[in-house]
N, C-alpha and C. Protein backbone atom coordinates (compact mmCIF):
# COMPACT_ATOMS: atom_id res chain seq x y z
N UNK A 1 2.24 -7.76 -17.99
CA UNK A 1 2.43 -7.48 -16.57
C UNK A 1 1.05 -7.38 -15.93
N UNK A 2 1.11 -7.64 -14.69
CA UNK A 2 -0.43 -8.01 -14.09
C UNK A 2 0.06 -7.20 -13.01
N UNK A 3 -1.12 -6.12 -12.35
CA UNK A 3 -0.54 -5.08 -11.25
C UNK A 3 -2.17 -4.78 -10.62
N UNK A 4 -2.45 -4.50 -10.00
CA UNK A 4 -3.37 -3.82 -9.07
C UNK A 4 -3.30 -2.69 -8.91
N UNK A 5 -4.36 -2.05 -8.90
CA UNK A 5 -4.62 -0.52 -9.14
C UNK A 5 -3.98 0.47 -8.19
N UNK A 6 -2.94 -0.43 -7.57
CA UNK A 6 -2.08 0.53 -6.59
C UNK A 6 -0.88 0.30 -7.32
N UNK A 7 -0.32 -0.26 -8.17
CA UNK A 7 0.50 -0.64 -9.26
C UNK A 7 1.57 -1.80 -8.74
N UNK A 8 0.79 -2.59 -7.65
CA UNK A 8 1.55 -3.79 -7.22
C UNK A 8 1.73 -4.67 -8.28
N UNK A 9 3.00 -5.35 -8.49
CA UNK A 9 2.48 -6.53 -9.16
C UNK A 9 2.29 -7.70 -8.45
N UNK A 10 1.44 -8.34 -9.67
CA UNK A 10 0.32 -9.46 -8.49
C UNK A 10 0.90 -10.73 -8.91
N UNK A 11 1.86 -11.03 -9.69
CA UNK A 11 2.56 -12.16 -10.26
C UNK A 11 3.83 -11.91 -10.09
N UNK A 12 4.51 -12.14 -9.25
CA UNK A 12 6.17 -11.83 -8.92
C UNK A 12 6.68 -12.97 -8.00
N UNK A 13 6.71 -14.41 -8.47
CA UNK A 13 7.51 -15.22 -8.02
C UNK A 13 8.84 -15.56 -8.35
N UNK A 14 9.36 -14.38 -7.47
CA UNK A 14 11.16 -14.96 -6.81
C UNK A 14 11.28 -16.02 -6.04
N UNK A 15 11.77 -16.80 -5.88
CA UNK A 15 12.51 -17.44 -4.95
C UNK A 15 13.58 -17.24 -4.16
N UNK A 16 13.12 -17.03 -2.98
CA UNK A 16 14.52 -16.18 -2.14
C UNK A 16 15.46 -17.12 -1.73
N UNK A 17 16.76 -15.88 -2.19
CA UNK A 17 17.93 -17.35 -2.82
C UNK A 17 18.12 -17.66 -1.14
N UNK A 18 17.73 -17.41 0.24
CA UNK A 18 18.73 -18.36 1.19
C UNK A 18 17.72 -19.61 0.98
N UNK A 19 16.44 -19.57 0.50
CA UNK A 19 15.72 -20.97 0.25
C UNK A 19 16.59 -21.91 -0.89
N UNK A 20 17.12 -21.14 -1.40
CA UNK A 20 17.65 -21.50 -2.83
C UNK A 20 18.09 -22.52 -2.13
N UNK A 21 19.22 -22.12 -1.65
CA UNK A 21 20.62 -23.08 -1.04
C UNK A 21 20.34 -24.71 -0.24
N UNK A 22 19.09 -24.96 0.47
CA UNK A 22 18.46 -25.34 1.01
C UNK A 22 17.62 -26.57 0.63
N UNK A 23 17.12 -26.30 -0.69
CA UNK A 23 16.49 -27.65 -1.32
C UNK A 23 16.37 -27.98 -2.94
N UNK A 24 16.39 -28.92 -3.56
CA UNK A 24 16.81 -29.48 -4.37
C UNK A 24 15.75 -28.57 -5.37
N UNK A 25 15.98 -28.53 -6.69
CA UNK A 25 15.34 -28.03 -7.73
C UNK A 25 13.39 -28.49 -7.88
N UNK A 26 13.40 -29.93 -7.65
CA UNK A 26 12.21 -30.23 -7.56
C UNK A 26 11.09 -29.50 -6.15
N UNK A 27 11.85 -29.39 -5.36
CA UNK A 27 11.24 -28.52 -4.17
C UNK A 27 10.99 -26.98 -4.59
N UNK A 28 12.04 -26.60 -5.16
CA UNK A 28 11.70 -25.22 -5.64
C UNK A 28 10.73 -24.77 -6.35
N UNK A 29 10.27 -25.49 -7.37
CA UNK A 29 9.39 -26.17 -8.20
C UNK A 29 8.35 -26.18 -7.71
N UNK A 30 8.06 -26.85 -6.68
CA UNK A 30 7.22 -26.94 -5.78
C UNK A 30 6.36 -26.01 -5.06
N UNK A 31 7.33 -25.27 -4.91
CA UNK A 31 6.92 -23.92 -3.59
C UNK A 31 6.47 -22.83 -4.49
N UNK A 32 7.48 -22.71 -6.02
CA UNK A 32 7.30 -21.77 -6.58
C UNK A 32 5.66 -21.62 -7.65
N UNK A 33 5.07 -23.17 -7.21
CA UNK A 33 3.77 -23.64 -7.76
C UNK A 33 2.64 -23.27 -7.06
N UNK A 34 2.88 -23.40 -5.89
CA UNK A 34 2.61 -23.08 -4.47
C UNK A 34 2.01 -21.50 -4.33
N UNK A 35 3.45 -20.63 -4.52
CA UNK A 35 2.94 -18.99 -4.53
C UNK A 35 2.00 -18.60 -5.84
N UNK A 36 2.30 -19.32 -7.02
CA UNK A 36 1.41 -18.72 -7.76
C UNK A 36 -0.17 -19.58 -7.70
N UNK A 37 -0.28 -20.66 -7.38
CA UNK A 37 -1.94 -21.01 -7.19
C UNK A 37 -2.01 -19.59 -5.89
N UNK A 38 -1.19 -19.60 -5.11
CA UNK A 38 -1.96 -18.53 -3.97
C UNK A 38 -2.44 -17.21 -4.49
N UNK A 39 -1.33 -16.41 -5.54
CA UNK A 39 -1.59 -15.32 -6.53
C UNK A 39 -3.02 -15.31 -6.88
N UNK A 40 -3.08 -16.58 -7.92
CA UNK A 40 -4.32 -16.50 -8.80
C UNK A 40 -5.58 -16.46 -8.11
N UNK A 41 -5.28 -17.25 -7.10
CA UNK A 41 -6.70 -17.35 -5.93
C UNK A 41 -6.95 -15.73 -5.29
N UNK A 42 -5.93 -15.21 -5.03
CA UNK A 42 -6.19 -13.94 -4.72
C UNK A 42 -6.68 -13.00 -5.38
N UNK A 43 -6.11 -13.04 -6.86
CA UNK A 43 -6.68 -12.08 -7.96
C UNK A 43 -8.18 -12.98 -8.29
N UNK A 44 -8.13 -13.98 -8.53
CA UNK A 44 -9.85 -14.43 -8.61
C UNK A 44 -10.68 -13.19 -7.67
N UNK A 45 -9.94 -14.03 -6.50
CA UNK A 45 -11.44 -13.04 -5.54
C UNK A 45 -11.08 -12.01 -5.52
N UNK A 46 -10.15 -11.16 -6.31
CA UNK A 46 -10.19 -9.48 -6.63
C UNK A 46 -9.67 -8.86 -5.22
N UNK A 47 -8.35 -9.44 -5.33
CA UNK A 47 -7.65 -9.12 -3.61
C UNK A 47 -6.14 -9.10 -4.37
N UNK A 48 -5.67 -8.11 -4.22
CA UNK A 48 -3.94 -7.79 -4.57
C UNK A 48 -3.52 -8.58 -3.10
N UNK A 49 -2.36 -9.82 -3.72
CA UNK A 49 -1.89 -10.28 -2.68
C UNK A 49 -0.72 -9.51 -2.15
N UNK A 50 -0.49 -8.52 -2.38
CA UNK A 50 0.71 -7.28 -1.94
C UNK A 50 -0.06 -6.77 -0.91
N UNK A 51 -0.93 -6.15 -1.29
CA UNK A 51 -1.23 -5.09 -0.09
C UNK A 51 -2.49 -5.57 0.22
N UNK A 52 -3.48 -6.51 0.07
CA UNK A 52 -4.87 -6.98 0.19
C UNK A 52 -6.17 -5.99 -0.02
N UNK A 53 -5.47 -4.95 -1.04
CA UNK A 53 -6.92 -3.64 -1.61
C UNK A 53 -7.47 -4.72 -2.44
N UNK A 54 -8.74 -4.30 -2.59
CA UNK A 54 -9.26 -4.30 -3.48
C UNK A 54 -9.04 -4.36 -4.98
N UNK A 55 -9.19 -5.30 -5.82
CA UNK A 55 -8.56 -5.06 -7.29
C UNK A 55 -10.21 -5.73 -8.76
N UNK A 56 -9.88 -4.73 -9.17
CA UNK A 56 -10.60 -5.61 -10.63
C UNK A 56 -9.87 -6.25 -11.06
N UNK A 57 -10.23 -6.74 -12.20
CA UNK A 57 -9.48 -8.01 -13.49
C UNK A 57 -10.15 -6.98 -14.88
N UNK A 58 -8.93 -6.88 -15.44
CA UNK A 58 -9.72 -6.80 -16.74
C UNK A 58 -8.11 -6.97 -17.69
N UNK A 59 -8.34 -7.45 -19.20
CA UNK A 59 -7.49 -8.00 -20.33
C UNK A 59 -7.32 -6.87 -21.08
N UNK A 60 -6.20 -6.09 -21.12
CA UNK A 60 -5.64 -5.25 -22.06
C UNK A 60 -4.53 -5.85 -22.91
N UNK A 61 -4.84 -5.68 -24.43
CA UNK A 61 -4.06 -6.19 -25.33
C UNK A 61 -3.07 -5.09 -25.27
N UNK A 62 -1.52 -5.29 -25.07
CA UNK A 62 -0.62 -4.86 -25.44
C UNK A 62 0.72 -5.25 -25.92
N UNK A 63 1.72 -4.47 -26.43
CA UNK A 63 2.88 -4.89 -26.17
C UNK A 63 3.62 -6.21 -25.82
N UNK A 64 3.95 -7.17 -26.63
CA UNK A 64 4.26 -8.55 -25.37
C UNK A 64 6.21 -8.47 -25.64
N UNK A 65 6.47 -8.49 -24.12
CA UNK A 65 7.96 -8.77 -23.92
C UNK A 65 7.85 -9.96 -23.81
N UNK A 66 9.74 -10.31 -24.36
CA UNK A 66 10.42 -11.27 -23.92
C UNK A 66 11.53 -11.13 -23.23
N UNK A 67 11.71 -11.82 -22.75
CA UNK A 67 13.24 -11.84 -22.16
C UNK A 67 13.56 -13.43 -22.05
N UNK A 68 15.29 -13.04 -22.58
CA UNK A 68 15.96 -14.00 -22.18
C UNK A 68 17.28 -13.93 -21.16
């Protein structure tokens, strides 16, 4: 889980289902490619795209979930 020191998380692409209804799987695809280059660009420059504080980066080994 990736969060910002306000405990946002900074990787949370939903797709909001009235978009759902609206365009074909490859579009979704699309958009949902879309929010996360915007994510990563934000956490690069150390900006929580939730609330726009301030954030470090740093790699803690823990725990890894799965879900199915």
């Amino acid at each position: 889980m990736v969060r910002c020191s306000r405990g946002h998380p900074v990787f949370s692409n939903m797709y909001p289902s009235d978009g759902a209804g609206h365009g074909d799987l490859d579009r979704m695809v699309s958009i949902v490619g879309t929010m996360t280059a915007q994510q990563l660009e934000f956490a690069r420059d150390g900006v929580c795209s939730n609330c726009y504080g301030e954030m470090t980066s740093a790699i803690e080994v823990g725990e890894v979930m799965h879900t199915i």
